[in-house]
Protein backbone atom coordinates (compact mmCIF):
# COMPACT_ATOMS: atom_id res chain seq x y z
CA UNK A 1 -5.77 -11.08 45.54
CA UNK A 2 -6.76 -14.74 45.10
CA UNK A 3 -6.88 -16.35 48.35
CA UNK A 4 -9.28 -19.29 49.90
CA UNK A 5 -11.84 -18.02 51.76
CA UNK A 6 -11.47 -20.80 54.44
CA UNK A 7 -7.82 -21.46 55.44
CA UNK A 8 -6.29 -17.89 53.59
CA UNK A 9 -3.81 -19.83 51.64
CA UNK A 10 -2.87 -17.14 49.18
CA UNK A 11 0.81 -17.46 46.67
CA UNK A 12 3.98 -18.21 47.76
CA UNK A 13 6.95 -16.50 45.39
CA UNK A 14 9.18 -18.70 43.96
CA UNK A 15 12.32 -18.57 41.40
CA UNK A 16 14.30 -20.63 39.22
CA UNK A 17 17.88 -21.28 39.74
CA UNK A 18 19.84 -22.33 36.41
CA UNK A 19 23.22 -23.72 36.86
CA UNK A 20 25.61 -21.79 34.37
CA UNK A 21 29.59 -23.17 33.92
CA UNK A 22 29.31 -23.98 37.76
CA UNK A 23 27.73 -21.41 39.60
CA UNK A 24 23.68 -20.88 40.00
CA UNK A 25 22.32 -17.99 38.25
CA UNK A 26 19.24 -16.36 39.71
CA UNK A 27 16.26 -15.71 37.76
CA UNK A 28 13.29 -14.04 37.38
CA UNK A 29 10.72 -14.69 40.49
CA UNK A 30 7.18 -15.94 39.69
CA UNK A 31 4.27 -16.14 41.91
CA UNK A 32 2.99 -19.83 42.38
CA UNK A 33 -0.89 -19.42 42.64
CA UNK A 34 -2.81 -21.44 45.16
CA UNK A 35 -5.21 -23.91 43.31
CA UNK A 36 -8.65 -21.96 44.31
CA UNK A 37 -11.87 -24.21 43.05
CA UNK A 38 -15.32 -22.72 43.62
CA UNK A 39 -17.05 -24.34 46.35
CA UNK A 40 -20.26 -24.27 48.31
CA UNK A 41 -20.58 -24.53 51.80
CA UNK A 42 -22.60 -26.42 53.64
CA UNK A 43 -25.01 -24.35 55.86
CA UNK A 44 -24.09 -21.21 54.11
CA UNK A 45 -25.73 -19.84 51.21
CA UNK A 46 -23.66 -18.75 47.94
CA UNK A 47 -20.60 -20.29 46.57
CA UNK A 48 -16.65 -19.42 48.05
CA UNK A 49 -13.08 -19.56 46.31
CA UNK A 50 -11.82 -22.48 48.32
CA UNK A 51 -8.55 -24.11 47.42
CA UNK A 52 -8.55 -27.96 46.67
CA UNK A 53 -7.31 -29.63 50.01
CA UNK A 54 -10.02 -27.67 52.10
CA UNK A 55 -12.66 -28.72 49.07
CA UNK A 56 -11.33 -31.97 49.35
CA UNK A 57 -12.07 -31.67 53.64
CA UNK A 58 -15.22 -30.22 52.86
CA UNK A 59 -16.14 -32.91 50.65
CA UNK A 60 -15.08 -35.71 53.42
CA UNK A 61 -16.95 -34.02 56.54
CA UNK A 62 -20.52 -34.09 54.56
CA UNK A 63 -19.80 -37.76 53.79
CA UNK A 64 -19.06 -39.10 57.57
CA UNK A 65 -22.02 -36.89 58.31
CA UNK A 66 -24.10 -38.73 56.03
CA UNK A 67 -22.83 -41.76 56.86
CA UNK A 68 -23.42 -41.14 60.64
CA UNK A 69 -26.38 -40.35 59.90
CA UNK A 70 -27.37 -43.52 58.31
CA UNK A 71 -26.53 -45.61 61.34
């Protein structure tokens, strides 16, 4: 299963309703996939499935770092 190796965020199932001469007809249920990026991690060696917002995290942690650094 496709799942991000750092907060487990995974699919969530999801359908469509159509509306049909007033009433809402159920339809077929679809998995929505997470959006799962490869990713490296710092301090670790090897890359990870990691979906975008904890990328996007990991991303903005090694640049205050860096920054702090700096100082």
């Amino acid at each position: 299963m496709r799942k991000c190796a750092i907060c487990k965020k995974s699919y969530i199932m999801g359908g469509t309703r159509k509306l049909l001469r007033g009433n809402y007809n159920p339809t077929n249920w679809s998995r929505k996939q997470a959006n799962l990026q490869w990713a490296t991690i710092p301090g670790k060696s090897g890359r990870v499935k990691a979906c975008v917002k904890c990328k996007r995290r990991l991303k903005e942690s090694a640049a205050s770092k860096t920054k702090k650094s700096a100082k």
